[in-house]
Protein backbone atom coordinates (compact mmCIF):
# COMPACT_ATOMS: atom_id res chain seq x y z
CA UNK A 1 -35.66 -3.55 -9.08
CA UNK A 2 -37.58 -6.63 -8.62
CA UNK A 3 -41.19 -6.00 -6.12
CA UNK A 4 -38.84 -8.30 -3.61
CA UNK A 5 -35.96 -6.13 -3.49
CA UNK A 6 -38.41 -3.44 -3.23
CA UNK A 7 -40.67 -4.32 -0.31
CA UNK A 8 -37.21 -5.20 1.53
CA UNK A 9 -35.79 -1.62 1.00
CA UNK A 10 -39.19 -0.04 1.79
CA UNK A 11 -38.24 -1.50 5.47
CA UNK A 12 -34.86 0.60 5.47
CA UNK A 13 -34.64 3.54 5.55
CA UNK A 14 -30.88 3.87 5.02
CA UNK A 15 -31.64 1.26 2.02
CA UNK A 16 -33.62 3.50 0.99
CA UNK A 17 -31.44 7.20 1.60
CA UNK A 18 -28.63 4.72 -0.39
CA UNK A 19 -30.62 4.16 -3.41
CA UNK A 20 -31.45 7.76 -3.76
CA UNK A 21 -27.75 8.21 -3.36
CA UNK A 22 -28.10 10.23 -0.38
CA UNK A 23 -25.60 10.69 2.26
CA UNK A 24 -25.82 8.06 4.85
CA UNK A 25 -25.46 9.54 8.29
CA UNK A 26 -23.67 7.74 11.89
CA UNK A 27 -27.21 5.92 12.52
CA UNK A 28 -27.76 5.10 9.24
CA UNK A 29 -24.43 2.72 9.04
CA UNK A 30 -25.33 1.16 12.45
CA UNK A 31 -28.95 0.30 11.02
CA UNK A 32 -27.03 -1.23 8.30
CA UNK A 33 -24.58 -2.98 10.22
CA UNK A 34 -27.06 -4.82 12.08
CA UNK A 35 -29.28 -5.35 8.98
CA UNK A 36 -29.24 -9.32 8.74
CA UNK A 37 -30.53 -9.48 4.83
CA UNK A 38 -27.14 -10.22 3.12
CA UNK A 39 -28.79 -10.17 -0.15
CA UNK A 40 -30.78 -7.48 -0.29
CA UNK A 41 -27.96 -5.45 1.23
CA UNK A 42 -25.25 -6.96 -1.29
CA UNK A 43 -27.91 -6.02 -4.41
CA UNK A 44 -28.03 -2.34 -3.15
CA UNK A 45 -24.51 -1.59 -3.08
CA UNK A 46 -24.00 -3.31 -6.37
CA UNK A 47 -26.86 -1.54 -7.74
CA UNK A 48 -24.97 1.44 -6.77
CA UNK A 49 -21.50 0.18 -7.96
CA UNK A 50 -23.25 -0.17 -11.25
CA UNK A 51 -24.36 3.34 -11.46
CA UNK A 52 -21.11 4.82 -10.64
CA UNK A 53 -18.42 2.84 -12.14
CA UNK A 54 -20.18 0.39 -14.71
CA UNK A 55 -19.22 -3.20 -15.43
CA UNK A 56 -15.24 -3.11 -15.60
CA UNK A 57 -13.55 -4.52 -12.92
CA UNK A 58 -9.77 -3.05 -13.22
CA UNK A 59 -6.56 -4.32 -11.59
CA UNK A 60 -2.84 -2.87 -11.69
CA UNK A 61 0.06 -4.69 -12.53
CA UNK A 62 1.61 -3.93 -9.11
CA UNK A 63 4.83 -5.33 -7.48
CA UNK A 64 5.29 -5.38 -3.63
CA UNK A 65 9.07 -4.07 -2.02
CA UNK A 66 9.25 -4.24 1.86
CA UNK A 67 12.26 -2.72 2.62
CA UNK A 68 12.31 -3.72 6.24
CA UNK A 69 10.57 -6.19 8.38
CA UNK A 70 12.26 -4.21 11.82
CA UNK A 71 9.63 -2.60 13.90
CA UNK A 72 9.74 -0.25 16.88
CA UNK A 73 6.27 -0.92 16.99
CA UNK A 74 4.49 -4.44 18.22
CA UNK A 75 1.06 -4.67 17.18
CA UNK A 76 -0.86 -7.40 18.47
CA UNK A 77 -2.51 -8.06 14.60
CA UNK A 78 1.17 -8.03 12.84
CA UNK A 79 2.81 -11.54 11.66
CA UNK A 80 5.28 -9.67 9.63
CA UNK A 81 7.57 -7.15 12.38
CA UNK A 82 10.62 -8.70 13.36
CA UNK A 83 13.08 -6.71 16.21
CA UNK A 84 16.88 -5.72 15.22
CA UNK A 85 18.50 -8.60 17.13
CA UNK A 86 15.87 -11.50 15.56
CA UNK A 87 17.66 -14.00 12.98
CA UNK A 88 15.25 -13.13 10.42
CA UNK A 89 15.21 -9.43 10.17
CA UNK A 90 16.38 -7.58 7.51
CA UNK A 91 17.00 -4.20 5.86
CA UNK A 92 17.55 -3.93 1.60
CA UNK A 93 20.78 -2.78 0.35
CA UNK A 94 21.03 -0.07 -2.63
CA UNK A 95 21.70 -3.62 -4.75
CA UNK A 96 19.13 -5.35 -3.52
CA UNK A 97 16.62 -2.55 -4.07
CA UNK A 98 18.17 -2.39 -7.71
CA UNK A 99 17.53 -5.92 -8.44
CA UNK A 100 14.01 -5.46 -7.15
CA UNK A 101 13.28 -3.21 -9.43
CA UNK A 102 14.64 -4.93 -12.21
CA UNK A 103 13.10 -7.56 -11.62
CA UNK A 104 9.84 -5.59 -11.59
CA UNK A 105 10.56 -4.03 -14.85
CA UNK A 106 10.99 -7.71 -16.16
CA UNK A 107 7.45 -8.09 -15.48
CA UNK A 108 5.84 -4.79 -17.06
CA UNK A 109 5.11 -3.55 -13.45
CA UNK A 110 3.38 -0.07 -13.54
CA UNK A 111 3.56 0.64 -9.69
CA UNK A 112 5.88 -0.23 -7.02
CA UNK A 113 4.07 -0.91 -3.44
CA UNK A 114 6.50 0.11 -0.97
CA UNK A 115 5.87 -0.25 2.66
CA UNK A 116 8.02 -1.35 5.87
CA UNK A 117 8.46 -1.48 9.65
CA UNK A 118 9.42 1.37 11.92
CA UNK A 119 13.01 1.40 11.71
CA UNK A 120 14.70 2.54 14.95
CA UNK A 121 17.71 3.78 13.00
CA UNK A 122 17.84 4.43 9.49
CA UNK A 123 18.07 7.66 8.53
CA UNK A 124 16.33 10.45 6.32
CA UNK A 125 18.63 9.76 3.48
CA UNK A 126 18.08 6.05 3.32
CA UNK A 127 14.63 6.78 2.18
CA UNK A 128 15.45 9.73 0.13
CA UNK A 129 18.01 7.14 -1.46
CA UNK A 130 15.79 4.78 -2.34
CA UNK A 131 13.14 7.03 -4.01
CA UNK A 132 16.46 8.30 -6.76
CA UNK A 133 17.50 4.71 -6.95
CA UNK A 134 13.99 3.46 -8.57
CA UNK A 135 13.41 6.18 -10.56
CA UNK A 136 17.05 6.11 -12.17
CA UNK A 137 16.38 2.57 -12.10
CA UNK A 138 12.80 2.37 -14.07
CA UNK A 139 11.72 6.26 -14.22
CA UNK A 140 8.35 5.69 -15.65
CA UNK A 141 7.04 3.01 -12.83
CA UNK A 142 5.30 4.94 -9.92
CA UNK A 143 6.14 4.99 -6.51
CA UNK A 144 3.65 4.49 -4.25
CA UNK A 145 5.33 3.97 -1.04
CA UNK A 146 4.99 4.77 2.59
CA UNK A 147 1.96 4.88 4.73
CA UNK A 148 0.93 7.77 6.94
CA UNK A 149 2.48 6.15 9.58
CA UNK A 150 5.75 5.34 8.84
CA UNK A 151 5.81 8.75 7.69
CA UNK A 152 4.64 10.08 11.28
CA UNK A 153 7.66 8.08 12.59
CA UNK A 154 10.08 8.83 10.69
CA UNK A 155 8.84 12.60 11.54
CA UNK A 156 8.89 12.16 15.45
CA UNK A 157 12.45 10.09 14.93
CA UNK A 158 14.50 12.52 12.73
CA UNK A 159 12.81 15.73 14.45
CA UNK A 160 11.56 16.34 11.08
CA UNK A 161 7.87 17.94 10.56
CA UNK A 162 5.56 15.91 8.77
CA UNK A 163 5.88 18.14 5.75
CA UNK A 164 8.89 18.38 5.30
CA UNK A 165 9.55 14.76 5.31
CA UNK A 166 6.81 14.53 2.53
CA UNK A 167 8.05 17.17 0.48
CA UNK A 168 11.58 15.62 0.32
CA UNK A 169 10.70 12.54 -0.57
CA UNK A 170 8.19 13.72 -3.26
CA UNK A 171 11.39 15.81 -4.46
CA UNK A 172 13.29 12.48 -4.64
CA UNK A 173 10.79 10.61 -6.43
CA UNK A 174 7.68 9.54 -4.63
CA UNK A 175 4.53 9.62 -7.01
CA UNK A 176 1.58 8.64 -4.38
CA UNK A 177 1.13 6.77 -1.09
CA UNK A 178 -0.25 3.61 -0.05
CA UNK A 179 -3.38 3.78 2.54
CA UNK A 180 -1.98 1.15 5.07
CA UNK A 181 -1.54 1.93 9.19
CA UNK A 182 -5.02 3.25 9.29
CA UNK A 183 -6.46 0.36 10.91
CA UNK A 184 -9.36 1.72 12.82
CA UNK A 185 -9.50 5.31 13.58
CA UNK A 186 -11.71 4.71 17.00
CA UNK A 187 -8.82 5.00 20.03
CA UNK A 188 -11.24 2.35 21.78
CA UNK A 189 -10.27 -0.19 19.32
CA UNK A 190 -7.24 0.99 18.11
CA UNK A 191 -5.23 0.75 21.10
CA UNK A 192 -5.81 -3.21 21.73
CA UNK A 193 -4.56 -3.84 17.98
CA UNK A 194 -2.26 -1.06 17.76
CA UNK A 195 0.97 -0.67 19.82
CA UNK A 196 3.79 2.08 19.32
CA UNK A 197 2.16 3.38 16.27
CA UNK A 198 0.16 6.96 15.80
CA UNK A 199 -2.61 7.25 16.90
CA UNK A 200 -6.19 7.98 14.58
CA UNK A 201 -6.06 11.34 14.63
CA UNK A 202 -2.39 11.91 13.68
CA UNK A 203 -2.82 9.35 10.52
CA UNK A 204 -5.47 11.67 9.36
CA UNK A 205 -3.71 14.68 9.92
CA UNK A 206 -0.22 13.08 8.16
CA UNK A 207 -2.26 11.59 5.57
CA UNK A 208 -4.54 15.07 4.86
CA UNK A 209 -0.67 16.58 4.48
CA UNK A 210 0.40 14.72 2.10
CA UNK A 211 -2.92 15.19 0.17
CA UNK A 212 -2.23 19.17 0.69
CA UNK A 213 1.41 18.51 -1.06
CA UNK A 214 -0.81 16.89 -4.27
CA UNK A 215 0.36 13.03 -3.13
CA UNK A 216 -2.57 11.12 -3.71
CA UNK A 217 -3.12 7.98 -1.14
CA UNK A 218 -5.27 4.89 -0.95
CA UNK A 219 -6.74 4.05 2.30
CA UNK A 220 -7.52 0.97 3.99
CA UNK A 221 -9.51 -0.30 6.99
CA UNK A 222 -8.38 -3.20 9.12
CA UNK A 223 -11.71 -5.61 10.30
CA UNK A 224 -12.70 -8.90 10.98
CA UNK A 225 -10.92 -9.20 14.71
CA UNK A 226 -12.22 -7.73 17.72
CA UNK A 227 -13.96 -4.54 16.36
CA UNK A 228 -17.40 -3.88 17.33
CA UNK A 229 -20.19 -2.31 14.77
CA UNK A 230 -19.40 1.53 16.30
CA UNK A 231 -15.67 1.15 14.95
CA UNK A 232 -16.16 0.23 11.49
CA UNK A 233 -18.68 3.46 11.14
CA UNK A 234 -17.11 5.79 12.92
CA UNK A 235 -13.85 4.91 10.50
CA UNK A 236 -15.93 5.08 7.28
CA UNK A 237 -17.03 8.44 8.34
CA UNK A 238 -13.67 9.79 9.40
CA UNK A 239 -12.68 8.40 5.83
CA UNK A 240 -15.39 10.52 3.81
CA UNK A 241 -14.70 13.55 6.02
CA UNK A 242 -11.26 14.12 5.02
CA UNK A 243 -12.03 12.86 1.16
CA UNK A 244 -14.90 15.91 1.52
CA UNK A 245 -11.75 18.52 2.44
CA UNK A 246 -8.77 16.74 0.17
CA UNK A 247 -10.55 14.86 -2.37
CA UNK A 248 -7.00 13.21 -2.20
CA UNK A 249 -7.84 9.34 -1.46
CA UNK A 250 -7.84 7.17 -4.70
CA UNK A 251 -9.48 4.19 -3.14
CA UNK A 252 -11.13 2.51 -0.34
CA UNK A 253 -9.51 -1.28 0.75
CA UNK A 254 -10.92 -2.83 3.08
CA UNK A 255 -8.42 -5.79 4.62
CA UNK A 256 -9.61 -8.89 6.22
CA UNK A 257 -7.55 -9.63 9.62
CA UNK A 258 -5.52 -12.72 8.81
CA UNK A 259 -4.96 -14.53 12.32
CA UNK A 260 -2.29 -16.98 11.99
CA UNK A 261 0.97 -16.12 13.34
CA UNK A 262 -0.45 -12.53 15.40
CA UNK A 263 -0.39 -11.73 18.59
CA UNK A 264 -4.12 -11.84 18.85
CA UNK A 265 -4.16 -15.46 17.92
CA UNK A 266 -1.45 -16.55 20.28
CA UNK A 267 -2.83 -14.74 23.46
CA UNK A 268 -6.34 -16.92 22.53
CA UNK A 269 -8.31 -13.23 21.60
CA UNK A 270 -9.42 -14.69 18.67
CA UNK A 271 -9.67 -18.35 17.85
CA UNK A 272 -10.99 -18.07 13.89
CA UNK A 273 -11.06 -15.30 11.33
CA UNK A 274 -14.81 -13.31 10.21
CA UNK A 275 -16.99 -14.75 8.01
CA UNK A 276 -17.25 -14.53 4.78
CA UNK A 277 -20.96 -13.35 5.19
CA UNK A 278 -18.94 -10.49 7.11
CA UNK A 279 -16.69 -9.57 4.41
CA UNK A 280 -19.28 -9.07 1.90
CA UNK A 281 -21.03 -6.58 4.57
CA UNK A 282 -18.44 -4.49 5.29
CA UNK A 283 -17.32 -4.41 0.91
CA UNK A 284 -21.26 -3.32 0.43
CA UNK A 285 -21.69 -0.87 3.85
CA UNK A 286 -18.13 0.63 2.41
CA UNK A 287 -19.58 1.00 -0.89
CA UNK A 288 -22.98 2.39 0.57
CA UNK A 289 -21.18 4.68 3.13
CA UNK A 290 -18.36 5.94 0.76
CA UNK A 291 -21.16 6.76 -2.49
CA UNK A 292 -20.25 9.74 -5.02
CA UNK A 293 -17.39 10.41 -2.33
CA UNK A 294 -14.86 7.35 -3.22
CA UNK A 295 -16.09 5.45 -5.63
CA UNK A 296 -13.19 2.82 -6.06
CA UNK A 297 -14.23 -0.22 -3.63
CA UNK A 298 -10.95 -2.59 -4.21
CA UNK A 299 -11.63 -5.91 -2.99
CA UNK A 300 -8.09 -7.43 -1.75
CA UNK A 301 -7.98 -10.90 -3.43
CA UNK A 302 -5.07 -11.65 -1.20
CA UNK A 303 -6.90 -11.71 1.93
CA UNK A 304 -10.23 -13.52 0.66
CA UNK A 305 -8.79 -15.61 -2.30
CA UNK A 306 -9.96 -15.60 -5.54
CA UNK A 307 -13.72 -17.24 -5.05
CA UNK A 308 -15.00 -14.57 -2.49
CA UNK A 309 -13.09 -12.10 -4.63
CA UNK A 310 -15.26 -12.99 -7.08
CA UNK A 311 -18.59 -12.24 -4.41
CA UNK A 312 -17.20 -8.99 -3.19
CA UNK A 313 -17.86 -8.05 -6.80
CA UNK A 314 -21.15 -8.17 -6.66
CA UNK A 315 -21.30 -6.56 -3.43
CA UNK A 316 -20.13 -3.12 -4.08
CA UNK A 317 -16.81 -3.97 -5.21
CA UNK A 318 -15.12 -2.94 -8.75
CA UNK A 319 -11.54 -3.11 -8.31
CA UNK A 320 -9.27 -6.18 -7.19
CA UNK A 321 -6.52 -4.14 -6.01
CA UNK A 322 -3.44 -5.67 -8.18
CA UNK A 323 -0.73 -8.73 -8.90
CA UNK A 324 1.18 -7.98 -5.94
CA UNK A 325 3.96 -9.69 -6.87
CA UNK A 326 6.35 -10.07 -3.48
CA UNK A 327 3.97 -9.47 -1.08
CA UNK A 328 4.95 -10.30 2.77
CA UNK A 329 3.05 -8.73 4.96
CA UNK A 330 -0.15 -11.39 4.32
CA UNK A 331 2.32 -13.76 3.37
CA UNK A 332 3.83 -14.21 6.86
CA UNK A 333 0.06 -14.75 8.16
CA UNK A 334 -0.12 -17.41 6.05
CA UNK A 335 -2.22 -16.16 2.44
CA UNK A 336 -1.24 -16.73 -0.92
CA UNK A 337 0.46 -13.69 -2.42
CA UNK A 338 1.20 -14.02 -6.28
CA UNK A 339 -1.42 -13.86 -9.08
CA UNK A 340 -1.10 -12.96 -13.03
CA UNK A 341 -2.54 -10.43 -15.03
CA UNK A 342 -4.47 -13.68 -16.99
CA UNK A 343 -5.49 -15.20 -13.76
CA UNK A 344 -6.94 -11.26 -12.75
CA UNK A 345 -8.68 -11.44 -16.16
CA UNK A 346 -10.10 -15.06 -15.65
CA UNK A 347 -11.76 -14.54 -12.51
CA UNK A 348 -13.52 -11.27 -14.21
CA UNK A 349 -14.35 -13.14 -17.06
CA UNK A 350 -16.04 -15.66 -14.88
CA UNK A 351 -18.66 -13.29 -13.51
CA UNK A 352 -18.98 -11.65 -16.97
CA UNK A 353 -17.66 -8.16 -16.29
CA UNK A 354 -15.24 -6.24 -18.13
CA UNK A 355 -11.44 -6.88 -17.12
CA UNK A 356 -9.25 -3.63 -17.33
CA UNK A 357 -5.68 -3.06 -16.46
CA UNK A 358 -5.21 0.49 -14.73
CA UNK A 359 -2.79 2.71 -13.26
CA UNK A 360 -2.20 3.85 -10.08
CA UNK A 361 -4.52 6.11 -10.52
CA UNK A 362 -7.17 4.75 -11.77
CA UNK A 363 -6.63 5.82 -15.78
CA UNK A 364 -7.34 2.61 -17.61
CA UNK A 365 -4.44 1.05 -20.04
CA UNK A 366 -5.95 -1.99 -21.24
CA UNK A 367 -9.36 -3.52 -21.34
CA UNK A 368 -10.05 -7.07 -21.94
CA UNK A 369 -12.21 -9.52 -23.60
């Protein structure tokens, strides 16, 4: 550590408590939060991310399936929900989901990413359906499908408990789950992004269920819109909490708000998305926050393209989530969806780290010059 670096810790002491790999407490985060050395804060967490994960940057060769863009639900930061009677919305057929899958399979997919609105009316079986259909389709690619709160609906709308709805789709073929619908935990803050879905507390609880059935889940946190400092820590600590009682989460992603077409941008709540100065924060905070608890940071390429990707790296990231071939949900705000395993290994290459191909899980398949 150069005598810089080291006079500009000595002023921290939650720079300090994070190089010694010590858990950071609820006034630690808000010191760092409101720390205003980007680069001193970005070479700490990567100094960290070096220590716990090394120099390979992995990636999974991932394709997206929304099944549904129909929403009971109308949150103010969604571009993608559509309502049954809209022109546009839409529900796959057992064919369509077939040729999905195929088409998947074309591409050497390892994981499916499946994730969808609040459907007022399909049923149990629908989803129990689709889970045989892709695994008599392609019965080696896992499922990761469903966040915590579609499953919490789908509980409260077939009178279904929580684990019972779990443990019949695991029966039918779900592998692991995908860590979207979190949001921020904070009620303050959740309820002026979030309307008709669960609340923080019942995420958790559905999330910490499906951990107790052995159904392993990423999780996510949404920022960069109206959130104050208070919300982003009190989620990160929420987050390593339940990771202390499950040990069930796989990896931490945080995801940049993308403003066009929401309902923040068209009632004038926002007028631009965070900086990128702000991104690279909250990746290195995560990484500082989460230490020795979750150490997969996945920086979403999606959301920040593939330049800042390449930043967040050396900011506490070591993971760049995945292909995500199909994706719609950032799509209808307006990002650029589709990359290529050699495009993934290009922008590695370019910061000279180590490109790796994993699974869903984190076991590496491939690494790469």
């Amino acid at each position: 550590m150069s005598s810089i670096l080291k006079q500009s810790v000595n002023h921290s002491k939650a720079l300090e408590r994070a190089i010694s790999f010590e858990e950071l407490s609820y006034r630690d985060g808000m010191e760092l939060m409101n720390y205003d050395n980007m680069h001193i804060l970005g070479a700490v967490a990567d100094g960290v991310r070096k220590k716990l994960i090394g120099e390979t940057v992995t990636f999974v060769n991932s394709y997206y399936m929304n099944y549904t863009n129909v929403c009971a639900a109308s949150c103010q930061m969604c571009a993608f929900y559509r309502k049954e009677n809209d022109k546009d919305s839409y529900v796959l057929t057992k064919d369509k989901i077939i040729q999905r899958v195929l088409s998947a399979k074309k591409l050497g997919i390892t994981e499916i990413h499946i994730v969808g609105g609040f459907h007022p009316t399909l049923t149990l079986d629908y989803y129990e359906d689709m889970m045989k259909i892709i695994k008599n389709t392609y019965p080696k690619l896992n499922i990761k499908a469903f966040t915590a709160a579609e499953i919490f609906y789908l509980s409260k709308l077939t009178k279904n408990s929580v684990k019972e709805i779990l443990s019949r789709l695991k029966e039918s073929g779900l592998d692991s789950m995908p860590g979207g619908g979190a949001e921020l935990f904070h009620p303050e803050i959740r309820s002026q992004i979030v309307r008709g879905k669960c609340n923080g507390q019942e995420w958790l609880n559905t999330i910490e269920q499906a951990h107790d059935l052995g159904i392993k889940s990423n999780v996510t946190m949404l920022y960069g819109h109206i959130e104050k400092p208070e919300h982003i820590i009190d989620h990160l600590i929420k987050i390593r909490e339940l990771q202390k009682k499950t040990n069930g989460f796989i990896t931490f992603i945080p995801l940049k708000f993308s403003l066009d077409n929401t309902e923040l941008e068209k009632n004038k709540l926002i007028s631009t998305e965070c900086a990128s100065t702000y991104d690279l924060k909250i990746i290195a905070i995560s990484r500082l926050m989460l230490s020795k608890m979750i150490n997969n940071i996945s920086v979403y390429w999606v959301a920040y393209g593939k330049k800042l990707a390449q930043v967040a790296l050396f900011n506490g990231g070591n993971d760049l989530v995945g292909t995500a071939f199909s994706e719609e949900i950032y799509k209808a705000a307006g990002k650029s969806t589709n990359i290529t395993i050699l495009e993934l290994i290009k922008i590695v290459n370019e910061i000279n780290r180590i490109p790796a191909q994993r699974d869903t899980f984190f076991n590496i398949i491939k690494k790469y010059k």
